[in-house]
C-alpha atoms as a PDB file:
ATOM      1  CA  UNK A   1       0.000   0.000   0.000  1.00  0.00           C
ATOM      2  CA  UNK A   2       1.378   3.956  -0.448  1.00  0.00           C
ATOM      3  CA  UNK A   3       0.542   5.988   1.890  1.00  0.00           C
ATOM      4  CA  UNK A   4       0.620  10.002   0.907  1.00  0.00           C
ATOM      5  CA  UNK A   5       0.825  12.906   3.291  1.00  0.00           C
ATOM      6  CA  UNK A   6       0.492  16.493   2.720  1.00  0.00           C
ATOM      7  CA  UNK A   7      -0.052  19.414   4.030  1.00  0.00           C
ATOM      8  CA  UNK A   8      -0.650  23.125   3.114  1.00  0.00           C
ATOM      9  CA  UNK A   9      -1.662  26.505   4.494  1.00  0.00           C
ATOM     10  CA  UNK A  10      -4.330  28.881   3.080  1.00  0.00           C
ATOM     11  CA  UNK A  11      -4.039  32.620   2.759  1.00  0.00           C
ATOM     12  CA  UNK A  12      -6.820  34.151   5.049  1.00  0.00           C
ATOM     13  CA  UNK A  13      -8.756  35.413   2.522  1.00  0.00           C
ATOM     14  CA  UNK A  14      -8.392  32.122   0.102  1.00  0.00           C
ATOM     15  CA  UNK A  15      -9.370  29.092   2.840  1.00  0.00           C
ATOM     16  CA  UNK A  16     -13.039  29.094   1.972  1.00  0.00           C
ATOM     17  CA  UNK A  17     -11.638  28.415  -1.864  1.00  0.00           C
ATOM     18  CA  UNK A  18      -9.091  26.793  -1.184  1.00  0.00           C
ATOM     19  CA  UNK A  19     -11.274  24.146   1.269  1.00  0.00           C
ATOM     20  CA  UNK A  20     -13.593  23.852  -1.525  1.00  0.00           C
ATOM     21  CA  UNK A  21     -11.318  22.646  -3.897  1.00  0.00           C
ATOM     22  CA  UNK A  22      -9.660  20.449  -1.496  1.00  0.00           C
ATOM     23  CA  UNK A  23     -12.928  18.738  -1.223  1.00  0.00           C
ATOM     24  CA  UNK A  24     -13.938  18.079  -4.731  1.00  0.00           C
ATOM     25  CA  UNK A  25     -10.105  17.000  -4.979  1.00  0.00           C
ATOM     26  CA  UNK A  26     -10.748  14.621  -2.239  1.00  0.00           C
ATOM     27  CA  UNK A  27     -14.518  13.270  -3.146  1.00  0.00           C
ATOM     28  CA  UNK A  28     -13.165  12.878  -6.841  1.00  0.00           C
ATOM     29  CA  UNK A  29     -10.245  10.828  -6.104  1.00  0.00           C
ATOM     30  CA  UNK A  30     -12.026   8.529  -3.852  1.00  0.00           C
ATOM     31  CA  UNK A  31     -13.883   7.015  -6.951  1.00  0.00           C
ATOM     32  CA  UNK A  32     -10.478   6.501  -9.224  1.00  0.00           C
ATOM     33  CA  UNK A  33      -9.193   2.942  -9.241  1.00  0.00           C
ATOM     34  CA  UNK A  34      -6.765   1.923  -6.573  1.00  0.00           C
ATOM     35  CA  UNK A  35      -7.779   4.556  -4.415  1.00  0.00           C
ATOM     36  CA  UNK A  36      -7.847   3.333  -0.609  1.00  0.00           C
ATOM     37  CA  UNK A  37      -9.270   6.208   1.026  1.00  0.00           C
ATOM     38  CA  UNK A  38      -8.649  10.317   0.317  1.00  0.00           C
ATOM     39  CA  UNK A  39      -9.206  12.522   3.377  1.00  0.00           C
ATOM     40  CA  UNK A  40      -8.786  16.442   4.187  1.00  0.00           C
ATOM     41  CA  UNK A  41      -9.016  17.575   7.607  1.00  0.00           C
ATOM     42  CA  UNK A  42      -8.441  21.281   8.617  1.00  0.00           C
ATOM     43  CA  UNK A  43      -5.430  21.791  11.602  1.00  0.00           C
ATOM     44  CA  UNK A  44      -7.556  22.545  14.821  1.00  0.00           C
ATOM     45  CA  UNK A  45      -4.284  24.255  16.155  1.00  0.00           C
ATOM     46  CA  UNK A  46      -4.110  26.451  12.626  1.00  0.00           C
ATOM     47  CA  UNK A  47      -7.634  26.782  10.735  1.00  0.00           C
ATOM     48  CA  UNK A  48      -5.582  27.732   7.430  1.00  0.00           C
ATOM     49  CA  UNK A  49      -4.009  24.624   7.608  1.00  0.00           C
ATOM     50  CA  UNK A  50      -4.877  21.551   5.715  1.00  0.00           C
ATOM     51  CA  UNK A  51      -3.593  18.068   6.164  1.00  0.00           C
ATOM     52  CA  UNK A  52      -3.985  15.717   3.422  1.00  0.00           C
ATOM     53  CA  UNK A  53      -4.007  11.519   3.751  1.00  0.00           C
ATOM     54  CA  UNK A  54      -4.428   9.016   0.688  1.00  0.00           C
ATOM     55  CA  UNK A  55      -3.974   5.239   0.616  1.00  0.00           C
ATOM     56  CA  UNK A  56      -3.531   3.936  -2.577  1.00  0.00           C
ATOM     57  CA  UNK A  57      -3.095  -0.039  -3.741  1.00  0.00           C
ATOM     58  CA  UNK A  58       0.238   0.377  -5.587  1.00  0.00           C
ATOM     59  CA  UNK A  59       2.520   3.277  -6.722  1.00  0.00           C
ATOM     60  CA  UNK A  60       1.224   2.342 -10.694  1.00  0.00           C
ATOM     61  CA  UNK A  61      -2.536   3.438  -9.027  1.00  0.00           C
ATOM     62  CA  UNK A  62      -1.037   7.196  -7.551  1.00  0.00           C
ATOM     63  CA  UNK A  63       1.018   7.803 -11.050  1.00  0.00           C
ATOM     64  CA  UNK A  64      -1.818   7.137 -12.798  1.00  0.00           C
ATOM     65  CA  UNK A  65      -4.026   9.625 -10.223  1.00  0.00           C
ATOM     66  CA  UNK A  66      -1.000  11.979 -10.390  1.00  0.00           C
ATOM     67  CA  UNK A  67      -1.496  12.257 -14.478  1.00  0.00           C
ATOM     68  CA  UNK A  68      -5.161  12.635 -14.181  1.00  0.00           C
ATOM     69  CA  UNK A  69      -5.992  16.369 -16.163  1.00  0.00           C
ATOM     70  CA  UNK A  70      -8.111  17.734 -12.509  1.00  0.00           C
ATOM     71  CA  UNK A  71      -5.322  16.482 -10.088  1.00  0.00           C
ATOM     72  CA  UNK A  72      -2.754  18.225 -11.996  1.00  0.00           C
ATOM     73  CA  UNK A  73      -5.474  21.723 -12.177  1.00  0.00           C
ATOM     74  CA  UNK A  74      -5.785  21.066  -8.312  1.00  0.00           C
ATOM     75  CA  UNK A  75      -2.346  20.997  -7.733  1.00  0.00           C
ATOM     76  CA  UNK A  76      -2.047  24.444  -9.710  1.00  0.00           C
ATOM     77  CA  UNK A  77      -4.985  26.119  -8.020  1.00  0.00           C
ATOM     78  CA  UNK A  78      -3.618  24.939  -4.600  1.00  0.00           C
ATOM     79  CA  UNK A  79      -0.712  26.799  -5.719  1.00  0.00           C
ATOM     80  CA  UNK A  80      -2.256  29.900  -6.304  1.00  0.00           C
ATOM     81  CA  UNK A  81      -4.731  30.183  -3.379  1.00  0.00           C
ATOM     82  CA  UNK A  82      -1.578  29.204  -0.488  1.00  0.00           C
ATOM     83  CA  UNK A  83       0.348  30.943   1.398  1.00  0.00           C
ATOM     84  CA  UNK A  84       2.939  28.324   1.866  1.00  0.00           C
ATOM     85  CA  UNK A  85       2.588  24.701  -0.301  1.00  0.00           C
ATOM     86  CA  UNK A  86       3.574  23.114   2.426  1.00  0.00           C
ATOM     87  CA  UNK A  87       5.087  19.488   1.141  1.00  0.00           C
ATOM     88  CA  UNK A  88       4.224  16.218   0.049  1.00  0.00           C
ATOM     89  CA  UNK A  89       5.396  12.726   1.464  1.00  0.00           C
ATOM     90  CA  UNK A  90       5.005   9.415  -0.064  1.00  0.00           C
ATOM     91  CA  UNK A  91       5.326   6.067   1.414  1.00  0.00           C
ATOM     92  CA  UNK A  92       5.395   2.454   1.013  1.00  0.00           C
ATOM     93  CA  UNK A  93       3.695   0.721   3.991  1.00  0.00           C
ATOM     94  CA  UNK A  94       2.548  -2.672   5.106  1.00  0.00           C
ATOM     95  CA  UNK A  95      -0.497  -3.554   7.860  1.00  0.00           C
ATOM     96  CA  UNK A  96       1.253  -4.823  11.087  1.00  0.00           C
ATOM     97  CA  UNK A  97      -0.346  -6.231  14.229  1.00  0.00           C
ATOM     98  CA  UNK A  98       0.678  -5.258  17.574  1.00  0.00           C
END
């Protein structure tokens, strides 16, 4: 499974767009093949501050979500509307028990 992380911080006057957008993102994603799960969730310690979290079934599945025409228009329009882009992280992971 990948795991992705991101993160990224609104201007004030851009985090009712930018949450919007995020969302669509998000609820759009979910239906693409291999996706896992797609979540946003705002920071409750910073309210511009959104934290992304995808699980995808292989790396082939993200690429292929990566080259998608809206991801890549997300990604720009994220761009536009933050203050700071914060990052992405990407990881291979396996299920353990404890």
């Amino acid at each position: 499974m990948i795991v992705v992380t991101g993160v990224v911080t609104a201007k004030p006057e851009t985090i009712a767009e930018l949450t919007r957008a995020a969302r669509e993102h998000v609820h759009r994603s979910r239906g693409e093949p291999g996706c896992i799960s797609h979540h946003v969730a705002v920071d409750a310690d910073d309210p511009l501050t959104l934290h992304f979290i995808e699980r995808w079934e292989s790396a082939d599945a993200l690429k292929v979500h990566f080259a998608v025409p809206e991801s890549r228009a997300f990604w720009h329009k994220l761009k536009a509307l933050a203050t700071d882009h914060g990052h992405m992280q990407v990881y291979e992971a396996a299920r353990i028990r404890i």
